[in-house]
Protein backbone atom coordinates (compact mmCIF):
# COMPACT_ATOMS: atom_id res chain seq x y z
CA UNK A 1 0.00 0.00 0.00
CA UNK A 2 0.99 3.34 -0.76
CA UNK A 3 0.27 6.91 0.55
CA UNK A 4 -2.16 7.45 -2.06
CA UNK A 5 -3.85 3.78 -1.08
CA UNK A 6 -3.89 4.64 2.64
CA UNK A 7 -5.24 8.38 2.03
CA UNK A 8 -8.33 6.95 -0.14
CA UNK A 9 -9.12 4.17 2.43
CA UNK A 10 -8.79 6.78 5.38
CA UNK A 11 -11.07 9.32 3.05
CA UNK A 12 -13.63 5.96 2.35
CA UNK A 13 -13.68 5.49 6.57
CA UNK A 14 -12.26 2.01 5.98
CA UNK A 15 -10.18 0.66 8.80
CA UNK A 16 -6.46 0.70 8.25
CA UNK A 17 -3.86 -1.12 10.46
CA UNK A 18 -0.22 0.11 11.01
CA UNK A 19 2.39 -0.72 13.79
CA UNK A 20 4.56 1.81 16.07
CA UNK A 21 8.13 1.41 15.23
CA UNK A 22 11.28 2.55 17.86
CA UNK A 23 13.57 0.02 16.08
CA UNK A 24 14.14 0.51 11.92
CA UNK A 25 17.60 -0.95 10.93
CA UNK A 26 15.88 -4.63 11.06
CA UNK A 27 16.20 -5.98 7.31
CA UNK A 28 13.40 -8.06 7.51
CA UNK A 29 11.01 -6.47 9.02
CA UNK A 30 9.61 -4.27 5.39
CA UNK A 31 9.18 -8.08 3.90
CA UNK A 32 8.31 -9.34 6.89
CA UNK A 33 5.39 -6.84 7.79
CA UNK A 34 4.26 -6.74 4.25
CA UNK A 35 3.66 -10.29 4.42
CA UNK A 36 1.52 -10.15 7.41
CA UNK A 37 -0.72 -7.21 5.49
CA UNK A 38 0.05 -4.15 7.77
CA UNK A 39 -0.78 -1.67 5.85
CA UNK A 40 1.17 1.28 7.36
CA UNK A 41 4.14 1.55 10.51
CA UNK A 42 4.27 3.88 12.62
CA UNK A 43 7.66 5.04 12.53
CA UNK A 44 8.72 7.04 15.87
CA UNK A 45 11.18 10.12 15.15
CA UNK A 46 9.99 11.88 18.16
CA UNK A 47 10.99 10.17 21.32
CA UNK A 48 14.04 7.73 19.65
CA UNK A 49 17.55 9.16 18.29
CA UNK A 50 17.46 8.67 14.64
CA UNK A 51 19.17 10.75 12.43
CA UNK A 52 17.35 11.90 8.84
CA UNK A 53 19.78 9.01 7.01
CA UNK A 54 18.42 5.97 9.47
CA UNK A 55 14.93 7.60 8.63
CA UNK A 56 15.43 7.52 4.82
CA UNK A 57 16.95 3.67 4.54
CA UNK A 58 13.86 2.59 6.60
CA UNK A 59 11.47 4.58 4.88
CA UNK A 60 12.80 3.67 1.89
CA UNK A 61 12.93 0.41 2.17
CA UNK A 62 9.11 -0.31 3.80
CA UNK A 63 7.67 2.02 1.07
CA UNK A 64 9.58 -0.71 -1.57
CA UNK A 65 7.68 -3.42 0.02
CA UNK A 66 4.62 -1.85 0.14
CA UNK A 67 3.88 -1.15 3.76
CA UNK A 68 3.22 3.02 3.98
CA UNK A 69 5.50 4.59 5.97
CA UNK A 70 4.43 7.52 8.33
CA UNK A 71 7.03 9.14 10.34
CA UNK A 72 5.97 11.04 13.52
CA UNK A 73 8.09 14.40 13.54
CA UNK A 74 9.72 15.93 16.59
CA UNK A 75 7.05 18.67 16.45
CA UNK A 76 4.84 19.97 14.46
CA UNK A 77 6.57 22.18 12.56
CA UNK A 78 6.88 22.69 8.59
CA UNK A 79 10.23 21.81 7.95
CA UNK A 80 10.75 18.51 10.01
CA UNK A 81 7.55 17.29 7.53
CA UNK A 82 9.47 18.41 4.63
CA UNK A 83 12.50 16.62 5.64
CA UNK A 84 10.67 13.54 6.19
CA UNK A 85 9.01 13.70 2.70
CA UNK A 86 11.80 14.49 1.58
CA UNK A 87 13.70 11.53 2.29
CA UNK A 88 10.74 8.90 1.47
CA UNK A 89 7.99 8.82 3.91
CA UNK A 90 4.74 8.71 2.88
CA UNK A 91 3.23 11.35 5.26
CA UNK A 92 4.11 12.69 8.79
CA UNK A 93 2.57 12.29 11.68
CA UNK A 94 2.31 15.51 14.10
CA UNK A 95 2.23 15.41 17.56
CA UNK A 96 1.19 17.76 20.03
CA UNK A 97 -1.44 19.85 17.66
CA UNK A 98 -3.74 22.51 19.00
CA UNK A 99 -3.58 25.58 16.75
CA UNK A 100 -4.82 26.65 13.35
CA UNK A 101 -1.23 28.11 12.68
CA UNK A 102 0.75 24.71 13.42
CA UNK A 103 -2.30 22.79 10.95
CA UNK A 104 -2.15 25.67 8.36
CA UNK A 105 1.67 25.36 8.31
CA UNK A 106 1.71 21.52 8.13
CA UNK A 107 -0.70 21.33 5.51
CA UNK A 108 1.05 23.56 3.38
CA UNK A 109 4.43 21.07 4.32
CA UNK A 110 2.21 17.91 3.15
CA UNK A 111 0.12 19.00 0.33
CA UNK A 112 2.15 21.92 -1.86
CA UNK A 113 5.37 20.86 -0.87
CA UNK A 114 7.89 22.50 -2.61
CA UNK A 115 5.86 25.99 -2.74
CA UNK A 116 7.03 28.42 -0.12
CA UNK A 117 6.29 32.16 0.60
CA UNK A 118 4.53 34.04 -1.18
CA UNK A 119 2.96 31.49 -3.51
CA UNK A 120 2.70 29.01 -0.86
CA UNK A 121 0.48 31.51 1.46
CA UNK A 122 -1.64 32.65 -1.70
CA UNK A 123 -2.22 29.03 -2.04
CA UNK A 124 -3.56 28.34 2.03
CA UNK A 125 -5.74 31.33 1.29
CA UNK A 126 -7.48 30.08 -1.58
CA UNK A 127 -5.66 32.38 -3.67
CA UNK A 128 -4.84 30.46 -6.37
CA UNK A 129 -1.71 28.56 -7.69
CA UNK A 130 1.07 29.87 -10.03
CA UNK A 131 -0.68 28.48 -12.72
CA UNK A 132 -3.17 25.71 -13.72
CA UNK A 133 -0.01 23.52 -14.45
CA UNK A 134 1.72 24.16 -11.02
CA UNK A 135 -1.78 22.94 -9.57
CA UNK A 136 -1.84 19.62 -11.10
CA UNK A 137 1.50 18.73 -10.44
CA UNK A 138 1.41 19.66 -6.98
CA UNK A 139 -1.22 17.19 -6.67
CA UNK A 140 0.72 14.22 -8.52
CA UNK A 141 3.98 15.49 -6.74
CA UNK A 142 2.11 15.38 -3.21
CA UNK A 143 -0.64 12.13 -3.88
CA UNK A 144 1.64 9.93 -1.27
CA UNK A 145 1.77 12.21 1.13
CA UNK A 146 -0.44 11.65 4.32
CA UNK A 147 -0.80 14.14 7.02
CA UNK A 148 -2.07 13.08 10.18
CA UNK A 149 -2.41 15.43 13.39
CA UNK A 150 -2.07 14.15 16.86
CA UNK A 151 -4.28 15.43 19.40
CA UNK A 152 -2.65 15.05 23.36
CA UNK A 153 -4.29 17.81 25.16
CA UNK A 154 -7.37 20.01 26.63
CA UNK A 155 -6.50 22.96 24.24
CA UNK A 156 -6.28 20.34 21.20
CA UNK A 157 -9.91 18.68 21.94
CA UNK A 158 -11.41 21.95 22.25
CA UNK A 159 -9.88 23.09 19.04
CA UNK A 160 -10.31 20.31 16.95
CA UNK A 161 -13.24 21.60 14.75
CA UNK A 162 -11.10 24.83 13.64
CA UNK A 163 -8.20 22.78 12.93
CA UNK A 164 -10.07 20.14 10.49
CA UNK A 165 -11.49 23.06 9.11
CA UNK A 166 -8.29 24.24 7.87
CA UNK A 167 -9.18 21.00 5.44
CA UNK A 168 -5.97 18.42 4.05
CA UNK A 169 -5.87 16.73 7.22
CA UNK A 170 -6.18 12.56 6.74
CA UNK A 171 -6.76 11.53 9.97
CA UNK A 172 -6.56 12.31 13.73
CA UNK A 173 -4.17 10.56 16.20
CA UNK A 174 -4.74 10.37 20.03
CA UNK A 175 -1.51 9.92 22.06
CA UNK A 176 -3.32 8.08 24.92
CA UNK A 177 -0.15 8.75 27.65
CA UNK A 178 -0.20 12.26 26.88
CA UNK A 179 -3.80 12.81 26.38
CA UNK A 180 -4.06 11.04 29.84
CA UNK A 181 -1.76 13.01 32.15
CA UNK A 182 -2.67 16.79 29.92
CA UNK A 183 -6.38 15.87 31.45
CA UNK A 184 -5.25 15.18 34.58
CA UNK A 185 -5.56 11.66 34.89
CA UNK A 186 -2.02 9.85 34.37
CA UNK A 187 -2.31 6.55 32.47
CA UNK A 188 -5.84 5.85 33.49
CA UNK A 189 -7.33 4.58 29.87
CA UNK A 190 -10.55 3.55 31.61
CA UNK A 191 -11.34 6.93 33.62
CA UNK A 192 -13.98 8.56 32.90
CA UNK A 193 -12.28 12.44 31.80
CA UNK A 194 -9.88 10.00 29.95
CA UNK A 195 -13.04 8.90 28.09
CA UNK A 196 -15.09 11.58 27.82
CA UNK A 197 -12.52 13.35 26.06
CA UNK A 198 -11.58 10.42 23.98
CA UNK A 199 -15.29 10.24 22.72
CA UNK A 200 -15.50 14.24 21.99
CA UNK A 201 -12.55 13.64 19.45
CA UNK A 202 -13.96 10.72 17.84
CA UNK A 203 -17.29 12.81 17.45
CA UNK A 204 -15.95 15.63 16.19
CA UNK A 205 -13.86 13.55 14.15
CA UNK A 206 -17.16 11.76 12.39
CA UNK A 207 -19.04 14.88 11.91
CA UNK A 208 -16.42 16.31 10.06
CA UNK A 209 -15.86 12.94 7.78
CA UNK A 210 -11.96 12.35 8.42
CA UNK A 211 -10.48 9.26 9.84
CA UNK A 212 -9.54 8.96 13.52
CA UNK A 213 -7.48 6.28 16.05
CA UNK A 214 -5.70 5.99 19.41
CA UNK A 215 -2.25 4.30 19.46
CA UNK A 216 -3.19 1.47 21.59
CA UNK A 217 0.13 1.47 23.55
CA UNK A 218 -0.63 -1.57 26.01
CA UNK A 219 -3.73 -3.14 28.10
CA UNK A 220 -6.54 -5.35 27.19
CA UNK A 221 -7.93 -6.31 23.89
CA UNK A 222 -11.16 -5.60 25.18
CA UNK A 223 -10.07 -1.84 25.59
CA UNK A 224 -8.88 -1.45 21.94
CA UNK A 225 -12.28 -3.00 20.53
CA UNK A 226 -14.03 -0.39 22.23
CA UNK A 227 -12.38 2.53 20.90
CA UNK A 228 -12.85 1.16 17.59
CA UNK A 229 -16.74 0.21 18.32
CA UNK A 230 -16.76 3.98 19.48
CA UNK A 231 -15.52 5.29 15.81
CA UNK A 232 -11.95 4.65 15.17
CA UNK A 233 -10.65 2.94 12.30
CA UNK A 234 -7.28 4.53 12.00
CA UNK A 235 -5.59 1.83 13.95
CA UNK A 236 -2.17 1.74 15.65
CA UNK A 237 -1.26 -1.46 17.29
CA UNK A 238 1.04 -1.36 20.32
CA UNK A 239 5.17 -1.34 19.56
CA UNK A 240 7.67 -3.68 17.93
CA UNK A 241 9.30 -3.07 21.57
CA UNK A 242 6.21 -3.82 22.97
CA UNK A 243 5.44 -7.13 21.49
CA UNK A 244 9.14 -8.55 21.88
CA UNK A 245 8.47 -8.08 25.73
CA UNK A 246 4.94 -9.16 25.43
CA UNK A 247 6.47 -12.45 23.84
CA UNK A 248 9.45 -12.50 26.36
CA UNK A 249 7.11 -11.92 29.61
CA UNK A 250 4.49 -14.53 28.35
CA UNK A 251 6.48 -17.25 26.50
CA UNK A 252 9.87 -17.50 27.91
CA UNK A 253 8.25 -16.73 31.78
CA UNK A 254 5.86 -19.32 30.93
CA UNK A 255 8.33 -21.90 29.95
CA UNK A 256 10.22 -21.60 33.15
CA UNK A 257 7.80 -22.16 35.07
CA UNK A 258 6.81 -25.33 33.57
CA UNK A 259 9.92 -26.33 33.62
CA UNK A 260 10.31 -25.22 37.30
CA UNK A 261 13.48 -23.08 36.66
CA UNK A 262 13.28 -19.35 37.77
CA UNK A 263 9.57 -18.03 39.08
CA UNK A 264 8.08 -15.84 36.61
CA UNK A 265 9.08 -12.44 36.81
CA UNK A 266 7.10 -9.66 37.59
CA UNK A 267 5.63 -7.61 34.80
CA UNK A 268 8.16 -4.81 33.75
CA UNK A 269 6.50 -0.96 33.49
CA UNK A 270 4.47 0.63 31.31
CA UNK A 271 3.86 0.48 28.53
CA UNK A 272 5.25 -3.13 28.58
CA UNK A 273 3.69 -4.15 31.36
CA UNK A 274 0.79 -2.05 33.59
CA UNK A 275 0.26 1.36 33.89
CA UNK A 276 -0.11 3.54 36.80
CA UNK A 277 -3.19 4.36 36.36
CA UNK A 278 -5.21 1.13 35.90
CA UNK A 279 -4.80 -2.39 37.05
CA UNK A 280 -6.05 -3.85 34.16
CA UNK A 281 -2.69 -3.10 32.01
CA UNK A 282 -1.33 -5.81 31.79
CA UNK A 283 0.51 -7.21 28.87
């Protein structure tokens, strides 16, 4: 799947399903994933030290296997998303969103990419383009480019209609640790702020026809499914860090015990094992 693929199944309210990604020098994962029909990774560039080259092989290389690659940006800011467009990626992922400014700026990053100045803010007005010509290759130059906005506060949920207004924007993306401790209630998926928030963005999110999710960092299955029953379809499964200690907490401590050898260990903290804020967490 491409860009293009991904941004007409988000626009058609399909359900698309990516992975978060702190690790991207593994060879075999682009094959690997494509084979298992993820349709997009998550690739982390905010919170994990990886310089633009790292970025570009990866990129690169899960974009040749057909698995879309979105790379979450330091911040959102207009030339990280050029950078990462630059170099391959199939659309950025913002984080931290809550002003008409940072969406006007990103969407003029994402969709007219290379216009700047000038042109570029005669074009966010409605303006017009430098000519008919510059129009329609800005939209075959731009068609993989998928711009998703994350939404991890109070000011960003109350905002959230002006910023889709702005238009261009694919889909919406809670950060649920974030999003948790901004309203006040640290890790605690199943609190009731933490969810009445959670369903104000999906809402607003449906009225105004563009795709949302919530990374779905740890906890129960259970939890996930009802996010999506609530209105998400633009789904983000756990980590490749997480499942490697899901598999090493529940497969390798399970064979020790039956073989007697070293008690199972205690689960390891969030978000491999549970959270602070609920009991339930647990990988």
């Amino acid at each position: 799947m491409r860009g293009r693929d991904l941004r007409a199944r988000l626009a058609a309210h399909e359900r698309v399903y990516g992975l978060a990604l702190e690790g991207f020098g593994h060879p075999k994962w682009p094959r690997l994933f494509a084979n298992l029909a993820l349709d997009f990774v998550f690739m982390d560039n905010e919170h994990n030290p990886l310089n633009r080259e790292t970025c570009a092989w990866a990129a690169q290389a899960y974009a040749a296997h057909g698995v879309a690659p979105l790379l979450r940006i330091p911040e959102p800011s207009a030339t990280h998303a050029t950078m990462m467009l630059d170099l391959g990626a199939h659309g950025v992922i913002a984080p931290y969103v809550e002003t008409v400014a940072q969406v006007r700026q990103l969407v003029g990053a994402v969709r007219y990419r290379p216009l700047k100045g000038e042109a570029l803010r005669r074009a966010l007005d409605g303006q017009g383009f430098p000519s008919q010509n510059a129009e329609a290759y800005l939209e075959r130059f731009n068609s993989d480019a998928v711009l998703v906005i994350m939404i991890e506060s109070p000011a960003g949920v109350t905002s959230l209609p002006d910023l889709l207004a702005v238009g261009g924007v694919d889909a919406v993306l809670v950060g649920p640790h974030d999003f948790s401790v901004s309203h006040g209630v640290p890790e605690a998926f199943d609190h009731p702020v933490f969810e009445a928030a959670l369903q104000r963005v999906i809402g607003v999110c449906r009225e105004r026809g563009v795709s949302v999710g919530v990374h779905h960092l740890a906890g129960p299955p259970a939890r996930e499914r009802r996010w999506i029953d609530w209105g998400c379809n633009f789904i983000v499964h756990k980590s490749d860090t997480a499942l490697i200690a899901e598999g090493i907490l529940n497969e390798i401590g399970a064979l020790r015990e039956t073989l007697g050898d070293i008690g199972r260990q205690s689960a390891p903290p969030w978000p491999f094992g549970p959270s602070s804020g609920s009991t339930g967490d647990i990988i």
